[in-house]
Protein backbone atom coordinates (compact mmCIF):
# COMPACT_ATOMS: atom_id res chain seq x y z
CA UNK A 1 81.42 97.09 39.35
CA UNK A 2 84.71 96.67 40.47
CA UNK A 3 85.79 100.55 40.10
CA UNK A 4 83.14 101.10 41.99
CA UNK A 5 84.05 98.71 44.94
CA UNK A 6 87.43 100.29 44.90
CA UNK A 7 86.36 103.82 44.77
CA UNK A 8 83.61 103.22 47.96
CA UNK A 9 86.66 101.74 49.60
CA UNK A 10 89.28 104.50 48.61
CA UNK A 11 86.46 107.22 50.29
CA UNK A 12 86.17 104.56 53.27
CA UNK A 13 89.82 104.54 53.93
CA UNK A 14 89.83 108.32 53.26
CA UNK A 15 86.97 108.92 56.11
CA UNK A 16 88.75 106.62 58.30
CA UNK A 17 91.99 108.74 58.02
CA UNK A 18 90.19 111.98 58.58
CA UNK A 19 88.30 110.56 61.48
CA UNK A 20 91.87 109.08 62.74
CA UNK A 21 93.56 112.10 62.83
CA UNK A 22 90.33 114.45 64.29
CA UNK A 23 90.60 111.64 66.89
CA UNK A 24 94.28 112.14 67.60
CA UNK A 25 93.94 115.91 67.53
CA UNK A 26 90.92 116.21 69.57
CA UNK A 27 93.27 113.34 72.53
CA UNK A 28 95.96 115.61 72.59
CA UNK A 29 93.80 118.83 73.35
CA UNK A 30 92.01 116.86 75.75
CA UNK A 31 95.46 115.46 77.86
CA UNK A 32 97.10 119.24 77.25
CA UNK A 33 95.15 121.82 78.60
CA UNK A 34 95.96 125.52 77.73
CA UNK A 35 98.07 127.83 79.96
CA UNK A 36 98.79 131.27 81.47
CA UNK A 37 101.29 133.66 80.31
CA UNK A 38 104.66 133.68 81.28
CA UNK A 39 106.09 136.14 83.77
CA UNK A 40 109.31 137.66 84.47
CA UNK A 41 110.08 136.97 88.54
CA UNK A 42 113.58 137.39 90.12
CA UNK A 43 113.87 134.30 92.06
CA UNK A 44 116.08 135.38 94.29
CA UNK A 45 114.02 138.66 95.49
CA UNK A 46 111.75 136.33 98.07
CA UNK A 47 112.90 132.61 97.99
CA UNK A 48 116.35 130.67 98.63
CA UNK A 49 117.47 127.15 98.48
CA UNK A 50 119.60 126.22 101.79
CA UNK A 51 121.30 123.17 103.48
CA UNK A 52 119.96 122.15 106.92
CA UNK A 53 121.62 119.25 107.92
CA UNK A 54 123.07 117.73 104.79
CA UNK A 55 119.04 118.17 103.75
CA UNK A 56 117.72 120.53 101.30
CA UNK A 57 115.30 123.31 102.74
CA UNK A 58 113.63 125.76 100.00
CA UNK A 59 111.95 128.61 100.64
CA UNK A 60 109.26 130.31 98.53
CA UNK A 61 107.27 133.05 99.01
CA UNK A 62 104.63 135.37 97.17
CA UNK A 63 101.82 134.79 94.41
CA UNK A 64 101.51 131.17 93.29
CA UNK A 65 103.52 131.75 90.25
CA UNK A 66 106.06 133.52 91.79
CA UNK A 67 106.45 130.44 94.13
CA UNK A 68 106.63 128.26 91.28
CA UNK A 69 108.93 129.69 89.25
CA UNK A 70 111.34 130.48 92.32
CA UNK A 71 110.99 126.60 92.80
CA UNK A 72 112.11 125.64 89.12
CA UNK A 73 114.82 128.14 89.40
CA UNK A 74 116.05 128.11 92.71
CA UNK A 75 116.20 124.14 92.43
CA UNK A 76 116.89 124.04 88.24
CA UNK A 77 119.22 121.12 88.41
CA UNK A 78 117.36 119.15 91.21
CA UNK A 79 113.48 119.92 89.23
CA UNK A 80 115.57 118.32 86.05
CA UNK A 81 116.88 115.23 88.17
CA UNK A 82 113.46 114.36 89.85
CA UNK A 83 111.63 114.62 86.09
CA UNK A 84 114.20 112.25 84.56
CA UNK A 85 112.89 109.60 87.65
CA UNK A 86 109.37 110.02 86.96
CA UNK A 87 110.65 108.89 83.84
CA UNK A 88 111.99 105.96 85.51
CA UNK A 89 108.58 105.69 87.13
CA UNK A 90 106.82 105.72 83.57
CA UNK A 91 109.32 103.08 82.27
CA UNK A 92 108.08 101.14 85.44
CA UNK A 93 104.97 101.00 84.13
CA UNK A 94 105.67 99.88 80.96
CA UNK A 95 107.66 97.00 82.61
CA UNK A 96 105.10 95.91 85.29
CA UNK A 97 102.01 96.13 83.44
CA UNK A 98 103.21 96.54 79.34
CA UNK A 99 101.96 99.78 79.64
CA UNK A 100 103.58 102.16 76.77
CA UNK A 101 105.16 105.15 77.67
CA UNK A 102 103.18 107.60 75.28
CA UNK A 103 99.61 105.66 76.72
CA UNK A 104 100.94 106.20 80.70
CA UNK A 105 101.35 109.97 79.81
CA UNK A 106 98.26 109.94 77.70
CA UNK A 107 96.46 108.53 80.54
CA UNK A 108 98.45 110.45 83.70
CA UNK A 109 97.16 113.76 81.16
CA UNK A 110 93.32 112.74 80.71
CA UNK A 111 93.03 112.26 84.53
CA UNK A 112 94.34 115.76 84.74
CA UNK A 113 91.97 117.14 82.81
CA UNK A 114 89.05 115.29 84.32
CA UNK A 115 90.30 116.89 87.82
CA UNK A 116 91.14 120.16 86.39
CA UNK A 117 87.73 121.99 87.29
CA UNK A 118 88.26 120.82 90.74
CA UNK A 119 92.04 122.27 90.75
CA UNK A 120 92.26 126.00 92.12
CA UNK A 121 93.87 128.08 89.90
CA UNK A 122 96.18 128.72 92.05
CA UNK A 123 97.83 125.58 91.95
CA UNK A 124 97.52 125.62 87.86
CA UNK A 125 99.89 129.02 87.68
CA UNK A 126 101.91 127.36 90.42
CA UNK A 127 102.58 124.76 88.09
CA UNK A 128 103.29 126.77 85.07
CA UNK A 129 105.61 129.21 86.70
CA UNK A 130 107.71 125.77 88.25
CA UNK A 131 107.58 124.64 84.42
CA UNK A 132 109.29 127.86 83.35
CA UNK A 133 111.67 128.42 85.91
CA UNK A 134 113.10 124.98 85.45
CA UNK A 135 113.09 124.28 82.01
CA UNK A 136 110.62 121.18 82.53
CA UNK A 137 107.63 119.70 80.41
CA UNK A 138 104.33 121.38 82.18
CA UNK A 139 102.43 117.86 81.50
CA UNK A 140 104.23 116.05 83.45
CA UNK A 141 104.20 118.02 86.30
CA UNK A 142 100.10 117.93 85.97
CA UNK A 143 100.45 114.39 85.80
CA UNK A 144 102.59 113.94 89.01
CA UNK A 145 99.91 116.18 91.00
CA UNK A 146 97.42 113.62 89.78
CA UNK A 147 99.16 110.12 90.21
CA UNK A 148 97.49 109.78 93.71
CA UNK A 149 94.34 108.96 91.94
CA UNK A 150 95.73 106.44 89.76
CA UNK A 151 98.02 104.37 92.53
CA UNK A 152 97.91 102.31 95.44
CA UNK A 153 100.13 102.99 98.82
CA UNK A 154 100.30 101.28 102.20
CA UNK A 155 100.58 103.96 104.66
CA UNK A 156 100.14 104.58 108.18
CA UNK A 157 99.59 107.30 110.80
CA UNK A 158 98.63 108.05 114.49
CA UNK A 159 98.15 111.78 116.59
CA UNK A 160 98.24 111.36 120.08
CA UNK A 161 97.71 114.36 123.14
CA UNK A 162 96.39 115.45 126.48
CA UNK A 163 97.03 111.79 128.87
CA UNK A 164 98.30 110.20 126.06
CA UNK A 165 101.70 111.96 126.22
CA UNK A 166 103.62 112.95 129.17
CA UNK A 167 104.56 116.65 128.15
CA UNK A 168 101.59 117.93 127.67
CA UNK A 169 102.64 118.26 123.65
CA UNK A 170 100.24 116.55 120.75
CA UNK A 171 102.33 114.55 118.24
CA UNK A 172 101.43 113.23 114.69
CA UNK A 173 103.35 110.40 113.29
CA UNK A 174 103.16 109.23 109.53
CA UNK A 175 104.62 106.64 107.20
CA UNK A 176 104.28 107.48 103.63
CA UNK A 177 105.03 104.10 102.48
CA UNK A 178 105.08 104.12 98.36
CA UNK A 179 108.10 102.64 95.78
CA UNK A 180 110.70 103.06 96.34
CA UNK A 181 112.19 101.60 92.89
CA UNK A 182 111.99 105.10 91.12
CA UNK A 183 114.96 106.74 93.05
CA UNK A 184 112.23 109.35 94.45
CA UNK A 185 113.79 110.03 97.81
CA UNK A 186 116.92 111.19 95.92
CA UNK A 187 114.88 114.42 95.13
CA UNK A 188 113.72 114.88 98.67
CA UNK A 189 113.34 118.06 100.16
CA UNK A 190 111.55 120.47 102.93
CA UNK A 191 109.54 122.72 101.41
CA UNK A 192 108.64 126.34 103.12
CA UNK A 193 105.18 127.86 101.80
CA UNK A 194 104.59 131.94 102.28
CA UNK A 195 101.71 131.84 100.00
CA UNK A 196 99.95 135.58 99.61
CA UNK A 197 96.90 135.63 101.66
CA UNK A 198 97.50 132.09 103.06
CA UNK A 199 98.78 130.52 106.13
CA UNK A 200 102.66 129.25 105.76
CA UNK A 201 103.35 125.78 105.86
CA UNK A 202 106.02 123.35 105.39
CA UNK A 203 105.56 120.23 102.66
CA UNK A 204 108.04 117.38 103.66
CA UNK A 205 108.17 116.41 99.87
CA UNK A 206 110.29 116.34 96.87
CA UNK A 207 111.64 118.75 94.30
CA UNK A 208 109.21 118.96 91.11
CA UNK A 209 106.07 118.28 93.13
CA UNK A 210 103.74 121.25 93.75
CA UNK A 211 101.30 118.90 95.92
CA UNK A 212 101.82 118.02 99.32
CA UNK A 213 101.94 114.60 101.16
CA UNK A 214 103.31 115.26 104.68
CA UNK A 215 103.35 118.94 106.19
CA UNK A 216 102.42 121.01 108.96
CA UNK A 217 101.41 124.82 108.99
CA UNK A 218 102.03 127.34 111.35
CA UNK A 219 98.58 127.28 112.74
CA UNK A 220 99.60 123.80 113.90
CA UNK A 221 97.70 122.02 111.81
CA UNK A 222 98.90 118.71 110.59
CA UNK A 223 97.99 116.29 108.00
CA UNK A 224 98.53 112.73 106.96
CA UNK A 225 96.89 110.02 104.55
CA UNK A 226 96.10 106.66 103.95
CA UNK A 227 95.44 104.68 101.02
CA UNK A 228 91.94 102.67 101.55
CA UNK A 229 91.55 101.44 98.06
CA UNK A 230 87.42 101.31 97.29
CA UNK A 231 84.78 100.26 94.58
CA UNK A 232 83.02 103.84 95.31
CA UNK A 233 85.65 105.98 93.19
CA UNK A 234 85.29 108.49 90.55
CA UNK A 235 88.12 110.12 88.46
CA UNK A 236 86.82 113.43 88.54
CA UNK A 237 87.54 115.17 91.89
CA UNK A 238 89.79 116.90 94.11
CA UNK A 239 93.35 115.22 93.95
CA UNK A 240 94.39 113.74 97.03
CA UNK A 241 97.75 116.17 97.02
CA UNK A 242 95.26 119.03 96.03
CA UNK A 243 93.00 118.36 99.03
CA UNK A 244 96.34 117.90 101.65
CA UNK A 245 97.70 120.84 100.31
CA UNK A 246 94.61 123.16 100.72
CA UNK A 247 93.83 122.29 104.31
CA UNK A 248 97.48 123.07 105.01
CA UNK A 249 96.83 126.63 103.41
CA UNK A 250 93.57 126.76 104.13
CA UNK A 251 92.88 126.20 107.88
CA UNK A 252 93.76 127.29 111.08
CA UNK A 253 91.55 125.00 112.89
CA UNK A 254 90.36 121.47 112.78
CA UNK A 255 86.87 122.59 111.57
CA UNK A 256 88.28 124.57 108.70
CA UNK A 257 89.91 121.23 107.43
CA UNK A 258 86.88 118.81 108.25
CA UNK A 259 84.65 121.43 106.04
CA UNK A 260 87.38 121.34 103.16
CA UNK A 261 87.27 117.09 103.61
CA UNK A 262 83.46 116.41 103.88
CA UNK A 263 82.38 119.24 101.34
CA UNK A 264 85.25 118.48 98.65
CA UNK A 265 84.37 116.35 95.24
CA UNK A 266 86.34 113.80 96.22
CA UNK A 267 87.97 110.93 94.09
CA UNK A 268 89.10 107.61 95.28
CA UNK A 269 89.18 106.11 98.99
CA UNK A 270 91.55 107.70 101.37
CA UNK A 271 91.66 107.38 105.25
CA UNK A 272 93.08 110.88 106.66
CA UNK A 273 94.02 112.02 110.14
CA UNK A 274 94.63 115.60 110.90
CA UNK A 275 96.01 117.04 114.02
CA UNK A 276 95.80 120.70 115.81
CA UNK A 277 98.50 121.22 117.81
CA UNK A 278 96.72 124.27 119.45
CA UNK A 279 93.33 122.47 120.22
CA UNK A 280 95.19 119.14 120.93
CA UNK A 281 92.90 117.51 119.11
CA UNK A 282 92.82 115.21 116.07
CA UNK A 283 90.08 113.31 113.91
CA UNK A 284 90.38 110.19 111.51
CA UNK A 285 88.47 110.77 108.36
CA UNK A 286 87.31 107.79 106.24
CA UNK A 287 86.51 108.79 102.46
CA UNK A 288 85.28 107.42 99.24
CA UNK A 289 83.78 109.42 96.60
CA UNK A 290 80.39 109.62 97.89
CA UNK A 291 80.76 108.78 101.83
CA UNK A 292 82.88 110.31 104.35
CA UNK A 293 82.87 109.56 108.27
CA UNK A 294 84.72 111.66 110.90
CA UNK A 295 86.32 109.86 114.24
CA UNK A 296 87.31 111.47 117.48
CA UNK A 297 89.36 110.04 119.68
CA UNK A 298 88.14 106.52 121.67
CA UNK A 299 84.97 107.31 119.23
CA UNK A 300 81.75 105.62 120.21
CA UNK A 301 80.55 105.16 116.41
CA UNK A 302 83.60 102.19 116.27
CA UNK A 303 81.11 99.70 117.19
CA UNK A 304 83.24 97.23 114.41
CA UNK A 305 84.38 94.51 116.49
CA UNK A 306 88.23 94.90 115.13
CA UNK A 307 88.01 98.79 116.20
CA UNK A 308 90.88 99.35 119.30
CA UNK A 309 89.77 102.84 120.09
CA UNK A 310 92.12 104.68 123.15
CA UNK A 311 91.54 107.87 124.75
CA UNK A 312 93.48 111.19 123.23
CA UNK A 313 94.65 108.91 120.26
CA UNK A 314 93.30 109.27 116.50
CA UNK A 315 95.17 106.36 114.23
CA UNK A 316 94.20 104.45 110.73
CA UNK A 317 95.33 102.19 108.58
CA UNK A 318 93.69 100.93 105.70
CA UNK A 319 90.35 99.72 106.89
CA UNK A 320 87.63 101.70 107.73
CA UNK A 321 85.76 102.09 111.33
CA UNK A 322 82.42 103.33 109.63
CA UNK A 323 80.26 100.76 108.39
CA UNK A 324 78.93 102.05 105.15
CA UNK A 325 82.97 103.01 103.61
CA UNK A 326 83.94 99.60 104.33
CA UNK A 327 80.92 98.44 102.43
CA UNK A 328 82.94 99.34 99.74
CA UNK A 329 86.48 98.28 100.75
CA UNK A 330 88.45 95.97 98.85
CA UNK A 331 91.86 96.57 100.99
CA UNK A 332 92.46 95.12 104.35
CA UNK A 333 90.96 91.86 102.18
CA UNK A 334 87.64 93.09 101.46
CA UNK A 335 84.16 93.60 102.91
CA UNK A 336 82.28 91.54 103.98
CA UNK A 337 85.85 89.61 105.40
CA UNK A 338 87.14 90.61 109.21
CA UNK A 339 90.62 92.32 108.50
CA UNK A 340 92.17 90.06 110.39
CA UNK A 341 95.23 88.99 108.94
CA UNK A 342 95.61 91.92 107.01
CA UNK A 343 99.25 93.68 106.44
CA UNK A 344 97.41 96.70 107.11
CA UNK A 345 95.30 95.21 110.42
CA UNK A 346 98.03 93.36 112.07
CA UNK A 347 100.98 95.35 111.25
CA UNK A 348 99.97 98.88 111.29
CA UNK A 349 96.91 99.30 112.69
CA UNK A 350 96.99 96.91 115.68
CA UNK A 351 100.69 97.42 116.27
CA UNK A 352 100.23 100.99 116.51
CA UNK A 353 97.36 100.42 119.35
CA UNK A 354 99.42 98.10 120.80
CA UNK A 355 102.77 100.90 121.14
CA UNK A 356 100.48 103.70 121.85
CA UNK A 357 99.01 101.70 124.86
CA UNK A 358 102.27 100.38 126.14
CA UNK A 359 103.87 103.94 126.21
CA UNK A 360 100.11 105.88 126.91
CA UNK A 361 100.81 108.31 129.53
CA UNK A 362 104.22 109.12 128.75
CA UNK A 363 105.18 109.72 125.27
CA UNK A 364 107.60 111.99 124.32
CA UNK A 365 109.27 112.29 121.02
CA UNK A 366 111.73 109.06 121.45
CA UNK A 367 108.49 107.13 122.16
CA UNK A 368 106.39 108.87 119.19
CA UNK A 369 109.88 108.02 116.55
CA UNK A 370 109.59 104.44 118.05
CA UNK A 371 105.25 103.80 117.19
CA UNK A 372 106.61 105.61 114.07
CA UNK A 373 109.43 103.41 112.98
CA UNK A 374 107.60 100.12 114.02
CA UNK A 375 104.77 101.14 111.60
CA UNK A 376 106.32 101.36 108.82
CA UNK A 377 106.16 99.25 105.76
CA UNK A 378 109.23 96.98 105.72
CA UNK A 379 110.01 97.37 101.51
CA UNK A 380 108.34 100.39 100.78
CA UNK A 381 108.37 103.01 103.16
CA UNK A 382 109.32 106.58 101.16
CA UNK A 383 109.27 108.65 103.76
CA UNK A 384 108.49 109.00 107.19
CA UNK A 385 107.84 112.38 109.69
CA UNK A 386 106.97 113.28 113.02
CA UNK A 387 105.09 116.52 113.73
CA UNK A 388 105.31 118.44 117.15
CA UNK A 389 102.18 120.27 116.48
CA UNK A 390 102.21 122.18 119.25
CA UNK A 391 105.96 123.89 118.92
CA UNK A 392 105.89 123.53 115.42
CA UNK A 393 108.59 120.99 115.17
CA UNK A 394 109.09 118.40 112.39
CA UNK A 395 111.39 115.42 112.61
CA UNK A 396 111.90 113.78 108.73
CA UNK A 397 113.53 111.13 107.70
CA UNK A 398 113.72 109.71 103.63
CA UNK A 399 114.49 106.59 102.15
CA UNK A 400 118.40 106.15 100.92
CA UNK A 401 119.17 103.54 97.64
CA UNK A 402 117.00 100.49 98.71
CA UNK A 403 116.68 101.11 102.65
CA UNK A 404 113.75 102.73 103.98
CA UNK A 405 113.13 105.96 105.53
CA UNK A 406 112.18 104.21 109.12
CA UNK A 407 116.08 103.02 109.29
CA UNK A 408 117.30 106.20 108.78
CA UNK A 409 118.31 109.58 110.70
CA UNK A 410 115.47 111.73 111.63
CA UNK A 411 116.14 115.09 111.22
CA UNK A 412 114.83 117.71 113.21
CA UNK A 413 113.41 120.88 111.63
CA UNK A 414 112.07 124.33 114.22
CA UNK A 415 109.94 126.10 111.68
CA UNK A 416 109.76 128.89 114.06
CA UNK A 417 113.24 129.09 113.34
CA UNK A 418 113.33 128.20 109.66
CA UNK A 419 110.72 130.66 108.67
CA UNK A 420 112.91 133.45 109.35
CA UNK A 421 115.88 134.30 107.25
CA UNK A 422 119.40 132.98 108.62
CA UNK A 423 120.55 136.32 109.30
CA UNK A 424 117.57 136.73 112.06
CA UNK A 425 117.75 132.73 113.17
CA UNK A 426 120.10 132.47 117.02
């Protein structure tokens, strides 16, 4: 009787092992997708890395692996220092939450995969050629274009035109307030798109990072986000720096980028303005996974009694206008609570009413810097940029050590200018 306890149990433990390690296999395939081959590309045939201001500018150009790999080689040394922070980042996690390092990649790579059918190509050989060119681990650059979905930010943005200003010029402010623990804005640069078949645009971002947060194309279009953190998400969707980056390629016109918003799989809940500096116009999208809403400016759908809507201005914060996404909300302290009160109501929403009114009719770029700066999150604002949409003119400023961007230099970027090679620039 006995051998034959200790026999079932041997072929127990032996199942168990087998079913173990097909589990382990099967998790790794699943976080690691395949990949392209790899391609020879002279870097230096269609992109360069150049100083504008003490700042780093980089230029790529050509098929989305070209681009990539002119990234990873152009900036090798800079792509090597921003991967050793999100290491920092991933050893934040462990600290804050006891999270392992080998689970926060393990999880960073599963959301990947769940968002991969959703990710154009494109973007995929983007990545790979930026992985080759730099020397870098490919899965961690798929989790960075994915850590959107995963995190929560406090962020902040306005677009104001027509009587609003007193140039005639439309102007889109936004705070991009994230930690700032991880070093991030040490890898900061201005990234120059020429993507085949696509319009060129610049992503005020950082080395490594393939997705875009802040940017403006040379359709002047302009984009921005908010975090609105919601119980209608999903994991499987477009990734917020996916979705930023394609209406930056993608459109030429307002419409173009409110099709790409409200016909997208999205994932979790994200207020966006976008701006067209050639329309002077600018909408406020509120999202969740299965709802989206679209504002004008002074829109008579914000019947909400905390909604301060003004004439040719288009700004959010965290809570949402439209009654059905803030159904959902648990930021700006939850529906069914008033956001009064709120960090996000009182601070950045209502203050940046309250600037754009006491400067409506005649604000210029000193005045647009100043809604911008008072806006911003006082620990954790990343970075922070102003975009003339209508000359195509981008003011940036980044976060240095432990002060935020807001408190520092603004530097002013033509892209008329930058787009063409110094030799041609006056």
């Amino acid at each position: 009787m006995l051998k034959r306890v200790i026999r079932f149990l041997a072929k127990a433990a032996l199942v168990l092992l087998v079913l173990a390690a097909a589990l382990t296999v099967f998790a790794y395939w699943f976080s690691h997708p395949g990949r392209g081959p790899q391609l020879a590309v002279d870097p230096n045939e269609k992109g360069y890395l150049e100083m504008v201001d003490g700042t780093w500018v980089l230029h790529v150009k050509g098929t989305p692996y070209e681009m990539g790999y002119q990234h990873g080689a152009l900036a090798r040394e800079q792509v090597q220092q921003a991967m050793a922070r999100v290491d920092r980042l991933l050893e934040m996690a462990k600290e804050e939450v006891g999270l392992p390092r080998f689970a926060a990649e393990f999880l960073l790579g599963c959301e990947y995969r769940l968002c991969l059918p959703y990710i154009p190509e494109r973007y995929q050989r983007e990545m790979e050629g930026l992985a080759d060119g730099a020397g870098v681990d490919l899965n961690i650059l798929r989790g960075m274009l994915v850590v959107s979905e995963l995190t929560e930010r406090n962020c902040s943005s306005f677009a104001v035109f027509g009587k609003a200003t007193g140039n005639g010029k439309l102007y889109h402010g936004r705070n991009f307030d994230w930690v700032m623990e991880a070093g991030l804005q040490e890898d900061a640069a201005l990234i120059l798109y020429e993507p085949d078949g696509y319009v060129p645009f610049a992503s005020a971002g950082y080395f490594g990072l393939i997705g875009v947060l802040s940017g403006m194309n040379m359709e002047g279009v302009s984009i921005s986000q908010i975090g609105a953190v919601t119980k209608d998400g999903s994991f499987r969707g477009v990734p917020l720096m996916v979705m930023l980056r394609r209406i930056l390629e993608e459109s030429k016109n307002l419409d173009t980028a409110t099709e790409i918003l409200t016909k997208s799989k999205r994932t979790v809940g994200y207020n966006y303005v976008v701006a067209d500096g050639k329309a002077m116009a600018a909408r406020a999208y509120e999202t969740t996974a299965n709802h989206c809403a679209v504002f004008t400016d002074n829109d008579p759908k914000e019947t909400v009694e905390y909604a301060l809507p003004i004439e040719n201005a288009v700004f959010r914060a965290d809570e949402a206008m439209d009654q059905t996404v803030r159904s959902f909300q648990t930021c700006s302290k939850g529906y069914p609570n008033m956001p009064y009160g709120s960090e996000s109501y009182d601070h950045r929403y209502k203050g940046m009413a309250e600037d754009i009114k006491a400067h409506f009719g005649a604000i210029d770029e000193k005045a647009a810097l100043d809604i911008l700066k008072n806006a911003a999150m006082k620990k954790s604002n990343l970075h922070s940029v102003l975009c003339n949409a209508t000359d195509r003119e981008m003011w940036v400023a980044h976060a240095e050590g432990e002060e935020i961007a807001a408190k520092q230099p603004y530097i002013h970027y033509d892209l008329k200018k930058l787009f063409l090679k110094p030799d041609q620039r006056k």
